[in-house]
C-alpha atoms as a PDB file:
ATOM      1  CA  UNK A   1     109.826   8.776 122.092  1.00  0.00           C
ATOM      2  CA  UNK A   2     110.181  12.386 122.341  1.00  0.00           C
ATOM      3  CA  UNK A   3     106.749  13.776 122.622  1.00  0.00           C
ATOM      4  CA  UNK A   4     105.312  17.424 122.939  1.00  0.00           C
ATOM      5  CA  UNK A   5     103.177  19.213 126.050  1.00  0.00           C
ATOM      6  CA  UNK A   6     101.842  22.430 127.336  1.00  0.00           C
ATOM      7  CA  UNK A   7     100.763  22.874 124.168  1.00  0.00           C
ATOM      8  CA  UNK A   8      98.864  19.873 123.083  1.00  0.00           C
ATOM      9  CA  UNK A   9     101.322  19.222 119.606  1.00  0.00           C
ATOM     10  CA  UNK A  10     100.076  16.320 117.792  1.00  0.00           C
ATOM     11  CA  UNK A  11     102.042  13.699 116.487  1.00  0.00           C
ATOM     12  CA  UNK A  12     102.103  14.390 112.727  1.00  0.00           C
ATOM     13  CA  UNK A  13     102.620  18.141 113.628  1.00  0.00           C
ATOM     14  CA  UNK A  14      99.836  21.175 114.517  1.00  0.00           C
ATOM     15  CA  UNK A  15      99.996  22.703 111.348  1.00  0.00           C
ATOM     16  CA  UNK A  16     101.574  25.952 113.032  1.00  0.00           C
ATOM     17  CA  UNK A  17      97.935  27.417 114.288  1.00  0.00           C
ATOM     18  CA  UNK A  18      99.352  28.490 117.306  1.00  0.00           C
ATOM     19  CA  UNK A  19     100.689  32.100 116.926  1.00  0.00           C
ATOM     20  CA  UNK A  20     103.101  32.205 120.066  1.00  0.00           C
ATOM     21  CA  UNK A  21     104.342  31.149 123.409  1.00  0.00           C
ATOM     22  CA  UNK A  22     106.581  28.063 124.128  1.00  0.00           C
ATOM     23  CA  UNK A  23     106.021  24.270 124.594  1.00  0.00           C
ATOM     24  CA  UNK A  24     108.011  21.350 126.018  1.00  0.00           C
ATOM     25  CA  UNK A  25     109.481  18.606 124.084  1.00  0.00           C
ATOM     26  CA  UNK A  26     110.152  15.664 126.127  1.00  0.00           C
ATOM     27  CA  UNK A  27     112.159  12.434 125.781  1.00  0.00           C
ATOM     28  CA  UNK A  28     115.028  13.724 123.652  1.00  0.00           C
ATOM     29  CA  UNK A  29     118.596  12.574 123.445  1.00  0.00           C
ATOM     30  CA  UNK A  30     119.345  14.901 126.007  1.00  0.00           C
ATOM     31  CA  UNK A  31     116.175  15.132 128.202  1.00  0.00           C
ATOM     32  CA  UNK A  32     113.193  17.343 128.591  1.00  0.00           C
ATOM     33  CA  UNK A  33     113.494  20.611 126.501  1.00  0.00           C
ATOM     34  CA  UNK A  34     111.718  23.438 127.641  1.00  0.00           C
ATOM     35  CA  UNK A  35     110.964  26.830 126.172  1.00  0.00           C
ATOM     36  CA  UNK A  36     110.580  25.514 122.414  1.00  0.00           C
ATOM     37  CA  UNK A  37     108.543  28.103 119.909  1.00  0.00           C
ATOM     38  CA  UNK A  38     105.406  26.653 118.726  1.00  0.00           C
ATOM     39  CA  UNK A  39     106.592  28.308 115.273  1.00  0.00           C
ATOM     40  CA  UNK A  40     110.394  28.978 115.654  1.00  0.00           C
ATOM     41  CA  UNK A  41     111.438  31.602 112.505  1.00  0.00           C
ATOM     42  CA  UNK A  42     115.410  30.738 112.494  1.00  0.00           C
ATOM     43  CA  UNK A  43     116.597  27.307 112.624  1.00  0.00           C
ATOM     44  CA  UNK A  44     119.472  25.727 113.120  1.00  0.00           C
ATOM     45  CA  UNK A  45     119.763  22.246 111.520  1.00  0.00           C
ATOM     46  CA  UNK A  46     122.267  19.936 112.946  1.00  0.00           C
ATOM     47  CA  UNK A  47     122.541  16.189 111.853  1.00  0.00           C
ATOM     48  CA  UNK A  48     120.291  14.285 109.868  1.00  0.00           C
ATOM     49  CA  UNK A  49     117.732  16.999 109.240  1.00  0.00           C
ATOM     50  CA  UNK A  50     119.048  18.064 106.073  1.00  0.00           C
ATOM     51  CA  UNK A  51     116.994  16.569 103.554  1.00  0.00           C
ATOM     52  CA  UNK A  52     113.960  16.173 106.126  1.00  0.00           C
ATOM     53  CA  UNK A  53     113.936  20.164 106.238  1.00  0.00           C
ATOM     54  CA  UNK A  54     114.205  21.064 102.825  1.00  0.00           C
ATOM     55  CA  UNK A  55     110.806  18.909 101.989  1.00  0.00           C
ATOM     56  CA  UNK A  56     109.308  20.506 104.577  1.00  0.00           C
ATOM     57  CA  UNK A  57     110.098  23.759 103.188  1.00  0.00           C
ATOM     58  CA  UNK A  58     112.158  25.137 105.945  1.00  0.00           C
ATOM     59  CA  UNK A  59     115.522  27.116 105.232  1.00  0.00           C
ATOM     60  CA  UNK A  60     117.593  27.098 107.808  1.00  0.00           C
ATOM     61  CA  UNK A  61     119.792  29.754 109.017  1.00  0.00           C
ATOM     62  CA  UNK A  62     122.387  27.341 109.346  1.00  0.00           C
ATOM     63  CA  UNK A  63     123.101  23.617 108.856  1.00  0.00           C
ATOM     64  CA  UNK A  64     126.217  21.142 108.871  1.00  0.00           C
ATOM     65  CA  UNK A  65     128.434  20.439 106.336  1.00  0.00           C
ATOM     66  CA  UNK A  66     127.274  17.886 103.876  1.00  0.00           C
ATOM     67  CA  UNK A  67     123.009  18.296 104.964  1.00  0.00           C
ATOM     68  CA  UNK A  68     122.177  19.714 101.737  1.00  0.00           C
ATOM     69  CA  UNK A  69     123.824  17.962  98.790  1.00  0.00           C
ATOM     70  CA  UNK A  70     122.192  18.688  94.950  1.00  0.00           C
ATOM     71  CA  UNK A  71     122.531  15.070  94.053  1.00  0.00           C
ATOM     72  CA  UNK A  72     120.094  13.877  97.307  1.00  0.00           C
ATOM     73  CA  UNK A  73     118.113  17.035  96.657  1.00  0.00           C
ATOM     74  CA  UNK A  74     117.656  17.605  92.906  1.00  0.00           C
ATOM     75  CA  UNK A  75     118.152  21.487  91.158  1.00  0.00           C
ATOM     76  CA  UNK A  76     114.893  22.546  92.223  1.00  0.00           C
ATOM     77  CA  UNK A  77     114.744  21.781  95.906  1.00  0.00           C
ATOM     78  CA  UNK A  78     118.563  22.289  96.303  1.00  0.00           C
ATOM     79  CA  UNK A  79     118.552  25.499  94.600  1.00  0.00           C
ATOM     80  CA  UNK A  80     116.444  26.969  97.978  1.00  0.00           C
ATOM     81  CA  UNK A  81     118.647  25.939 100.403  1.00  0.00           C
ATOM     82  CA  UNK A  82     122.096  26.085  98.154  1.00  0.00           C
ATOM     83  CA  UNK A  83     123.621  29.162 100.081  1.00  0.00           C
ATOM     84  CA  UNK A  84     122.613  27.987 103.722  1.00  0.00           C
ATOM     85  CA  UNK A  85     125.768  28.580 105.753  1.00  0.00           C
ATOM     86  CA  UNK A  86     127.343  26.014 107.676  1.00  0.00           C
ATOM     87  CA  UNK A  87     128.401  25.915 111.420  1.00  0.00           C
ATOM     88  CA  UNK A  88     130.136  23.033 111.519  1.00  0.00           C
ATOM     89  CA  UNK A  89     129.935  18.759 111.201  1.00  0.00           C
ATOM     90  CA  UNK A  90     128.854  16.437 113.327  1.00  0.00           C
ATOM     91  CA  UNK A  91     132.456  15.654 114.414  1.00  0.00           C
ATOM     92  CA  UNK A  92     132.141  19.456 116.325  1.00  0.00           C
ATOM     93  CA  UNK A  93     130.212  22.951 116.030  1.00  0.00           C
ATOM     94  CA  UNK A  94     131.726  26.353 116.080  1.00  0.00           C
ATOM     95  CA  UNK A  95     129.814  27.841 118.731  1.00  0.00           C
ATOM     96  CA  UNK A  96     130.851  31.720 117.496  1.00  0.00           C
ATOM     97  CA  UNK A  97     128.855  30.874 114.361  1.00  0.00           C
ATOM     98  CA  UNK A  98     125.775  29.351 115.471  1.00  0.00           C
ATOM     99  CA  UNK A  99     125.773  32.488 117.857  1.00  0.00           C
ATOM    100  CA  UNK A 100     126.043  34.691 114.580  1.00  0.00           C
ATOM    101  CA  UNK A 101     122.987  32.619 112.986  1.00  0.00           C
ATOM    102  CA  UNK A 102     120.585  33.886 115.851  1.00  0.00           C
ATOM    103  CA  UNK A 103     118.676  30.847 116.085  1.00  0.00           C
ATOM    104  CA  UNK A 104     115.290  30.772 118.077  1.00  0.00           C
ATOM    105  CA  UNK A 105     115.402  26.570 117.655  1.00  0.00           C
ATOM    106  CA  UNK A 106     118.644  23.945 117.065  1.00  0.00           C
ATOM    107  CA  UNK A 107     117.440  20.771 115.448  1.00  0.00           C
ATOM    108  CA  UNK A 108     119.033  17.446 114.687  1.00  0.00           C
ATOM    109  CA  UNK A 109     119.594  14.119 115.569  1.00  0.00           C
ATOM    110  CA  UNK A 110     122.164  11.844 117.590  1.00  0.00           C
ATOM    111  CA  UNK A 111     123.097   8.004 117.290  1.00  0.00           C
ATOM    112  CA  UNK A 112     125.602   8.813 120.851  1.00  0.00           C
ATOM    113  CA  UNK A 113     128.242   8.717 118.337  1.00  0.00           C
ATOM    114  CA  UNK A 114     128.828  12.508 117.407  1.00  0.00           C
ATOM    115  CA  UNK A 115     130.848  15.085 119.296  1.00  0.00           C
ATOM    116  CA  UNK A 116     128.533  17.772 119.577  1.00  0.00           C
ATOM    117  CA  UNK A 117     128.274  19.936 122.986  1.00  0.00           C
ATOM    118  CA  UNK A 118     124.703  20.243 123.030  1.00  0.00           C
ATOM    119  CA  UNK A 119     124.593  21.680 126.423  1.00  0.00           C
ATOM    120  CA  UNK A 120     126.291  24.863 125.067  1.00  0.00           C
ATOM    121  CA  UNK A 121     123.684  24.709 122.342  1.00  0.00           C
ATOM    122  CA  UNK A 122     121.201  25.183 124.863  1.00  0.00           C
ATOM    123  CA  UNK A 123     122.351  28.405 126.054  1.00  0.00           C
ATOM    124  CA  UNK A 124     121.656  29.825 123.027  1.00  0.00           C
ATOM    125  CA  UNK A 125     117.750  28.473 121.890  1.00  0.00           C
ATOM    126  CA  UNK A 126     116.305  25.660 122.694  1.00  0.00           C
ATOM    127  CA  UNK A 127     117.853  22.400 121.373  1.00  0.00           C
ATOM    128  CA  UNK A 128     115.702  19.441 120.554  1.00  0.00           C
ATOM    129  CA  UNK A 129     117.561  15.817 119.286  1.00  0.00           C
ATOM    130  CA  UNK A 130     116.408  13.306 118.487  1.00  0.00           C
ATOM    131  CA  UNK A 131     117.478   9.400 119.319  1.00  0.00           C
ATOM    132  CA  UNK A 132     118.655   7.477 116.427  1.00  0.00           C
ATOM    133  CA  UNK A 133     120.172   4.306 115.967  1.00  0.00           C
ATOM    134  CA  UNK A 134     120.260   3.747 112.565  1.00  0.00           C
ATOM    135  CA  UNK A 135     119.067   5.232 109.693  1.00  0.00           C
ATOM    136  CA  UNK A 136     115.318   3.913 109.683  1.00  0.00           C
ATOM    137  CA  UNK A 137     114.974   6.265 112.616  1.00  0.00           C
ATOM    138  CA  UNK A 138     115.817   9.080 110.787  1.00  0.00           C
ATOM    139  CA  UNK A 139     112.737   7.844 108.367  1.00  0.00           C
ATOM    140  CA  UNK A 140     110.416   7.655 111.421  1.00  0.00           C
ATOM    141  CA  UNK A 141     111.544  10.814 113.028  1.00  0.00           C
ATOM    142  CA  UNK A 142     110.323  13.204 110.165  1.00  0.00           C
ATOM    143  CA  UNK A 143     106.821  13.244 111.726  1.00  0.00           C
ATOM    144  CA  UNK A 144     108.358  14.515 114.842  1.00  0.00           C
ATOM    145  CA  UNK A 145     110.403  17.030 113.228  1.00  0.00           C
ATOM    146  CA  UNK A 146     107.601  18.651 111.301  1.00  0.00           C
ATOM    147  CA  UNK A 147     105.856  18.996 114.776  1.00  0.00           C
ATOM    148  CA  UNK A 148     108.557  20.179 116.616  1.00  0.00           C
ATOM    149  CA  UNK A 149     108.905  22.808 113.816  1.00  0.00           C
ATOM    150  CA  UNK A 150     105.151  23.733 113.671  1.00  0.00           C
ATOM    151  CA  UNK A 151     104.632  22.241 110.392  1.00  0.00           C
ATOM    152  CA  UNK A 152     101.662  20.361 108.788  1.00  0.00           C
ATOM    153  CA  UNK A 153     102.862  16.755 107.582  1.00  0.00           C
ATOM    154  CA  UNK A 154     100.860  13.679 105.667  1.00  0.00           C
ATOM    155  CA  UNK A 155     103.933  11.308 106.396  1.00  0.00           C
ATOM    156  CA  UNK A 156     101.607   8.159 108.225  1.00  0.00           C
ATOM    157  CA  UNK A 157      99.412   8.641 105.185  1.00  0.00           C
ATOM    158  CA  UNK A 158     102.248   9.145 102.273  1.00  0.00           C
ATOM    159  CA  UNK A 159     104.124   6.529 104.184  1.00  0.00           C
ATOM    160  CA  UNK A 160     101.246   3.943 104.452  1.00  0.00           C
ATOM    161  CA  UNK A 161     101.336   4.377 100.602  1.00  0.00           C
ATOM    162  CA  UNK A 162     104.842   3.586  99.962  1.00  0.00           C
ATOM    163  CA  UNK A 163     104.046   0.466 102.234  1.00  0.00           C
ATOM    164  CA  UNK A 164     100.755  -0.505 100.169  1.00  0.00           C
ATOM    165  CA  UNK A 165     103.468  -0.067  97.192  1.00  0.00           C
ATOM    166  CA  UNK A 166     105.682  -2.606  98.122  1.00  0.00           C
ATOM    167  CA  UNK A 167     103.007  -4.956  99.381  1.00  0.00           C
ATOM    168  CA  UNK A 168     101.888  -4.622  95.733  1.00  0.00           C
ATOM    169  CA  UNK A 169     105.370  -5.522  94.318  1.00  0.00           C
ATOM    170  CA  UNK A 170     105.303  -8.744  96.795  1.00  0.00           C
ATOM    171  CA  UNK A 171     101.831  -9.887  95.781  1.00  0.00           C
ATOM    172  CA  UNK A 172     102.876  -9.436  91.996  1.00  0.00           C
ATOM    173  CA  UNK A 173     106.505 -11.045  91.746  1.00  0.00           C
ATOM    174  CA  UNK A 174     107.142 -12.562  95.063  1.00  0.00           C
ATOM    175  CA  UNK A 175     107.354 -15.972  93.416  1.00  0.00           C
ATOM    176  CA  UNK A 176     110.054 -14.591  91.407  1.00  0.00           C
ATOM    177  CA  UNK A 177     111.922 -12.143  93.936  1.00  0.00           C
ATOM    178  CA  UNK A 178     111.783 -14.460  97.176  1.00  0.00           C
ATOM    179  CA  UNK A 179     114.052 -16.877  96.109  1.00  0.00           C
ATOM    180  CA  UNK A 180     116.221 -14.088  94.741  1.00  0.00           C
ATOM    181  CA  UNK A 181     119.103 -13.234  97.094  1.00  0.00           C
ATOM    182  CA  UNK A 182     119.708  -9.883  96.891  1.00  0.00           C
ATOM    183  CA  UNK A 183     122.690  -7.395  97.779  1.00  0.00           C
ATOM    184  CA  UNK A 184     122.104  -3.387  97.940  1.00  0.00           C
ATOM    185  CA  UNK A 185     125.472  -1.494  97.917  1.00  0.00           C
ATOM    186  CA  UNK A 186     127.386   1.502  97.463  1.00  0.00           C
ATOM    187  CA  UNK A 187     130.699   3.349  98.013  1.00  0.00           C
ATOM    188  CA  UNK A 188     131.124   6.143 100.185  1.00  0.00           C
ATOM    189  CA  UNK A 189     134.819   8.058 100.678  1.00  0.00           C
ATOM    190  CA  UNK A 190     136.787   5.049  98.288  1.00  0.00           C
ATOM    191  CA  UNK A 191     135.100   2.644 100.318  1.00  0.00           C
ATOM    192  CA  UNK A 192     132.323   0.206  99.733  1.00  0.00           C
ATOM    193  CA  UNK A 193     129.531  -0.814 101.480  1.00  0.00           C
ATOM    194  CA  UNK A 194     127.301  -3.325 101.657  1.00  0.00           C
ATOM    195  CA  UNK A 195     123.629  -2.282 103.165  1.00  0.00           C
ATOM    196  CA  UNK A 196     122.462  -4.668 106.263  1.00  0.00           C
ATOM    197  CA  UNK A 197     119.531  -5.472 107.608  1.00  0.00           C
ATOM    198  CA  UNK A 198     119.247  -2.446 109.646  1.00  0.00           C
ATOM    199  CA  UNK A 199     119.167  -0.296 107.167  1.00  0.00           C
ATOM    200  CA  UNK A 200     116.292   1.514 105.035  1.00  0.00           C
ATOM    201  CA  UNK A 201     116.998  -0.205 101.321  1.00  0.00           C
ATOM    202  CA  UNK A 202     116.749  -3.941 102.628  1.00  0.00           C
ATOM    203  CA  UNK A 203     113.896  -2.941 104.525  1.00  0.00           C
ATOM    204  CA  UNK A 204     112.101  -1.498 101.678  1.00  0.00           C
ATOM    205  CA  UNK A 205     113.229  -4.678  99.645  1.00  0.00           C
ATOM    206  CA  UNK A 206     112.235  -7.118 102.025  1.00  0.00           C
ATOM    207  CA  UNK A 207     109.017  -5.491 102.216  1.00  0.00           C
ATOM    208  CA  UNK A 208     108.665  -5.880  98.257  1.00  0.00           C
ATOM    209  CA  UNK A 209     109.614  -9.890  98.717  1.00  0.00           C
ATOM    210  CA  UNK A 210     113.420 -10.054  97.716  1.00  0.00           C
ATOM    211  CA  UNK A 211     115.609 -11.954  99.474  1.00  0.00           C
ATOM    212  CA  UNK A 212     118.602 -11.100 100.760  1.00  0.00           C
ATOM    213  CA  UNK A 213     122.335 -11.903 101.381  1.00  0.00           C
ATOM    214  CA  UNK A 214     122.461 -14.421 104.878  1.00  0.00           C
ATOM    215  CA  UNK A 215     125.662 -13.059 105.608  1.00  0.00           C
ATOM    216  CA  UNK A 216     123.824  -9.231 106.249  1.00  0.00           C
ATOM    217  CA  UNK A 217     121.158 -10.173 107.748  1.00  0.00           C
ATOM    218  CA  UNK A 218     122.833 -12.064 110.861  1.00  0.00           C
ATOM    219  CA  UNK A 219     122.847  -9.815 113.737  1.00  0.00           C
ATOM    220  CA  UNK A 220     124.724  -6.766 112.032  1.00  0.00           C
ATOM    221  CA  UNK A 221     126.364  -4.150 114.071  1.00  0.00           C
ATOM    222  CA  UNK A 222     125.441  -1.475 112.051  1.00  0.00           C
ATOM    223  CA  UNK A 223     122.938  -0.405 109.035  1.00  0.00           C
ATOM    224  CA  UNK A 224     126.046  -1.051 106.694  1.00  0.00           C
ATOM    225  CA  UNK A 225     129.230  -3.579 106.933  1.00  0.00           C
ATOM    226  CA  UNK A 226     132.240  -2.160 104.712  1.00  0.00           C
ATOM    227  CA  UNK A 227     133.621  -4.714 101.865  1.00  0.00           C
ATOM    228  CA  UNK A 228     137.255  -4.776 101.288  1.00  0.00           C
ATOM    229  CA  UNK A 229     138.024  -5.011  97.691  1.00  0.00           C
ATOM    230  CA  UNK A 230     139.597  -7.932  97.808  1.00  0.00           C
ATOM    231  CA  UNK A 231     136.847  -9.397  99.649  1.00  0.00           C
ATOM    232  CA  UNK A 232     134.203  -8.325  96.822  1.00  0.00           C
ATOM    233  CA  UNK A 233     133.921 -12.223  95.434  1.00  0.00           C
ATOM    234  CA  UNK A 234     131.953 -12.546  98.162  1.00  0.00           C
ATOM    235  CA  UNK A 235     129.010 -11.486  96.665  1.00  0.00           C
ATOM    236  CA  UNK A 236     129.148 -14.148  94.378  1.00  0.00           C
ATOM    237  CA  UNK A 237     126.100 -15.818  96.091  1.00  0.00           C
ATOM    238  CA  UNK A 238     124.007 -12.738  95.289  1.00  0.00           C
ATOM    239  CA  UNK A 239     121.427 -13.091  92.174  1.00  0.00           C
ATOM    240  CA  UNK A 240     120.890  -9.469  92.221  1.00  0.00           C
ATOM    241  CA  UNK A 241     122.972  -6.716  92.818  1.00  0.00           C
ATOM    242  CA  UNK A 242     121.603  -3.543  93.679  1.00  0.00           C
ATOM    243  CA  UNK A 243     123.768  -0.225  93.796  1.00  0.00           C
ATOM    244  CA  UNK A 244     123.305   3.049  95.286  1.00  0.00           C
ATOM    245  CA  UNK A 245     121.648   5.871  92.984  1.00  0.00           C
ATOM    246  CA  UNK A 246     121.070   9.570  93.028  1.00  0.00           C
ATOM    247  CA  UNK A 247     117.843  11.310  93.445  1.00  0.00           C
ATOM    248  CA  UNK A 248     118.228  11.537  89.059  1.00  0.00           C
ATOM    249  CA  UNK A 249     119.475   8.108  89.569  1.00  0.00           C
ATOM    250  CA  UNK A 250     122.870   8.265  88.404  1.00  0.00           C
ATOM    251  CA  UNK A 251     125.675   5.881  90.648  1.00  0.00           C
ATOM    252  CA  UNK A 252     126.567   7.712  93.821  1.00  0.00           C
ATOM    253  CA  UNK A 253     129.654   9.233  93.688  1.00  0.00           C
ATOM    254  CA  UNK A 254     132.527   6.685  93.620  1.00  0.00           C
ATOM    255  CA  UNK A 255     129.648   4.367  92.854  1.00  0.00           C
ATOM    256  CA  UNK A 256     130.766   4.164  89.061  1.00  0.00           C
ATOM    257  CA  UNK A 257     134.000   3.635  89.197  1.00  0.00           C
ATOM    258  CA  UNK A 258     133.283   0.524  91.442  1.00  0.00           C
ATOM    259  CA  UNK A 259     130.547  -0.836  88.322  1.00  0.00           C
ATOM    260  CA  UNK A 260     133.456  -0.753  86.221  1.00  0.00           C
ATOM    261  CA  UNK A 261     135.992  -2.662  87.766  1.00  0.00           C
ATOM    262  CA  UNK A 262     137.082  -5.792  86.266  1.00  0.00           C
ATOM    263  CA  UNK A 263     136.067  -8.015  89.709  1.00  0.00           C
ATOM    264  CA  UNK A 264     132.567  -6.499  89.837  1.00  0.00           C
ATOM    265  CA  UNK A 265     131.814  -7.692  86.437  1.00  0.00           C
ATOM    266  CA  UNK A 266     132.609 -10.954  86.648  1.00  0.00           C
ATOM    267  CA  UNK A 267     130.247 -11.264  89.740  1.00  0.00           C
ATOM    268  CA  UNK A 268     127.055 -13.991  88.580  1.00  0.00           C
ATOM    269  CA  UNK A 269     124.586 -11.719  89.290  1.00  0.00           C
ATOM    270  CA  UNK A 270     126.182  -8.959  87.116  1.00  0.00           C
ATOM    271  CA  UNK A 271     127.163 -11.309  84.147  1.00  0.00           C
ATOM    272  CA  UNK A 272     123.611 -12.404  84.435  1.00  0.00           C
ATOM    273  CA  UNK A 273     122.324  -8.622  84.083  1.00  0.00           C
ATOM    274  CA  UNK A 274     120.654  -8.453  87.138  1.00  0.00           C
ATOM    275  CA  UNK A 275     122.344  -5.196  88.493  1.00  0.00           C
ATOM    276  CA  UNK A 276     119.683  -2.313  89.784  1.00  0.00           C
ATOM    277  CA  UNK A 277     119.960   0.971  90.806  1.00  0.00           C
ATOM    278  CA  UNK A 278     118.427   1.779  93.904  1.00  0.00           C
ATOM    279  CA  UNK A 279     117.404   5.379  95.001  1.00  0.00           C
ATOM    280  CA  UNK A 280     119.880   5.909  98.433  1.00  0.00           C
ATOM    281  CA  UNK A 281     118.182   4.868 101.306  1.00  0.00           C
ATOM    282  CA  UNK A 282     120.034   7.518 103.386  1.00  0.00           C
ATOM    283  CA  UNK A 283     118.100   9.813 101.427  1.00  0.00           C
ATOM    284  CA  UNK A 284     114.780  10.884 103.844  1.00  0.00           C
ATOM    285  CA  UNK A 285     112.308  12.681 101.649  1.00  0.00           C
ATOM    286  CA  UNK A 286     109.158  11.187  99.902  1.00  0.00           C
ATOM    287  CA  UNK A 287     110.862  12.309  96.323  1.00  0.00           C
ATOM    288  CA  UNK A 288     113.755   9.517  96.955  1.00  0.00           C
ATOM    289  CA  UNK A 289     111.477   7.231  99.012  1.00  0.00           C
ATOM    290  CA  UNK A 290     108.755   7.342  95.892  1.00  0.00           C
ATOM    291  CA  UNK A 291     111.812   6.505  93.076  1.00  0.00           C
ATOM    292  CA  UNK A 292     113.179   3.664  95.243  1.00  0.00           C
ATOM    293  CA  UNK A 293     110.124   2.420  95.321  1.00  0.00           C
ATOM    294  CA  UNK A 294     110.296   2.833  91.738  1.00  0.00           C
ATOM    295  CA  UNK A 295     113.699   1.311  91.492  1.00  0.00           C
ATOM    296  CA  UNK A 296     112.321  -1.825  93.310  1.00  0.00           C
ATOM    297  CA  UNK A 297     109.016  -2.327  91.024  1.00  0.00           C
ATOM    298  CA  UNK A 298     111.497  -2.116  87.949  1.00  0.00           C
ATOM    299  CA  UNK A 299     114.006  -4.635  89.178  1.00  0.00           C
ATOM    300  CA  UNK A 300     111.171  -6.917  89.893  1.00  0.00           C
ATOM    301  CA  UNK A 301     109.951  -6.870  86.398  1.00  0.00           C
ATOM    302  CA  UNK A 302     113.162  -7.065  85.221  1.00  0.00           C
ATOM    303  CA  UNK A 303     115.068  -9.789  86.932  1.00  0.00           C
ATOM    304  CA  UNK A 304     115.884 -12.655  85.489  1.00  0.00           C
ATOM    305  CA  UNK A 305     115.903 -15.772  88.137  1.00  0.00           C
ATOM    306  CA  UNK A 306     118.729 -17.126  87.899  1.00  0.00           C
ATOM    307  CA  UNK A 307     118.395 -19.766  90.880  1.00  0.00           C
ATOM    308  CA  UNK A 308     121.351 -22.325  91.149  1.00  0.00           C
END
């Protein structure tokens, strides 16, 4: 766990009282980090920060591609961070232009998968990443990245909430919902995917009493297992389906198109009606993470149980 010192930086951040000087962060993805500002004034947000930042009301001076999209965002919160410029993806960073951006900290956060030179990051400000594995990390690394930024955060409290929330859905319809397998899904670049048990929407439904899919839930390799379109029959065991939705919860993109294919309608559970949207789980901010909560109360009401 990366945690803070010299400075005494609480865990759900120190609210930016401190009015200079530099601390340690310690236990990143690459080490101990020394010289961090207690209240750094141009960031650099690599990946996974995107959405976590704009909540927390910092603009960066730069980002990567694809951190700040308006349909993860919404108008308002988007339209502050719109014109950010990027420096890069997380398949590589253009040095040059991070140097341009003048950073005094470089954010973000690493699964060991991206190909990122953080070492050369480090001679120009301080560079703190974060572990990940998957994205329920990312959830339980905002906290951290509030504090490493100097910034104030309620997230145990707003996320003990969301918790008593779907404890509440549970106690309500679990004698409904638990004998209800469930699917959560969505297509990214013209592919779809199928949301496992290490990933942030099953956990939220599991924690609301759905079942779930057997064949997700068995030791998965990743937070998501990609479904071949000839191989969507498969879901024919699932009672409800539930598909990835916007922050205004519209389909994802490429979502729709996949809704109205021929083979996805004659799936049970959508014949049945019992076809949800669900607010993205990849989607860390407490406006999505309220709405899929949302989502969940609404398709628990709504399901019809359809048990064979």
């Amino acid at each position: 766990m990366a945690t803070l010192s010299a400075c005494g930086g609480s865990s759900e951040g120190d609210g930016g009282k401190d009015t200079g000087g530099t601390r340690t962060v310690t236990g990143t993805f690459t080490g101990d980090v020394t010289g961090v500002p207690k209240n750094p004034k141009r960031v650099v947000g690599l990946w996974r920060t995107g959405t976590e930042l704009a909540e927390l009301g910092v603009v960066p001076v730069a980002t990567l591609q694809g951190e700040f999209l308006e349909d993860e965002l919404g108008p308002q919160l988007y339209s502050k961070v719109k014109d950010v410029p990027t420096v890069g993806s997380f398949q590589g960073v253009d040095i040059e232009k991070v140097i341009k951006a003048k950073p005094d900290l470089i954010v973000g956060m690493d699964n060991g998968g991206l190909s990122i030179d953080y070492k050369e990051l480090q001679d120009i400000a301080p560079t703190v990443i974060f572990k990940i594995a998957e994205p329920p990390d990312v959830w339980t690394n905002y906290p951290k990245l509030a504090d490493v930024l100097g910034k104030t955060t309620d997230w145990s409290q707003r996320n003990a909430a969301l918790d008593k929330s779907l404890a509440a859905i549970r106690t309500e319809h679990g004698a409904k919902v638990s004998g209800l397998k469930a699917v959560s899904l969505g297509v990214n670049s013209a592919k779809t995917y199928v949301d496992t048990s290490k990933s942030l929407n099953y956990q939220r439904l599991n924690a609301a009493g759905f079942g779930y899919l057997g064949a997700y839930t068995a030791n998965p390799a990743r937070y998501r297992a990609e479904l071949p379109s000839e191989k969507l029959p498969d879901l024919s065991d699932a009672d409800v389906i539930f598909y990835d939705a916007t922050i205004d919860g519209k389909p994802s993109p490429g979502t729709e198109k996949l809704l109205d294919t021929a083979s996805f309608k004659r799936l049970p559970a959508v014949k049945a009606g019992n076809v949800f949207p669900l607010t993205m789980g990849t989607v860390f901010t407490f406006d999505a993470a309220d709405k899929a909560v949302a989502d969940i109360r609404k398709a628990a009401e709504s399901a019809k149980d359809v048990r064979r």
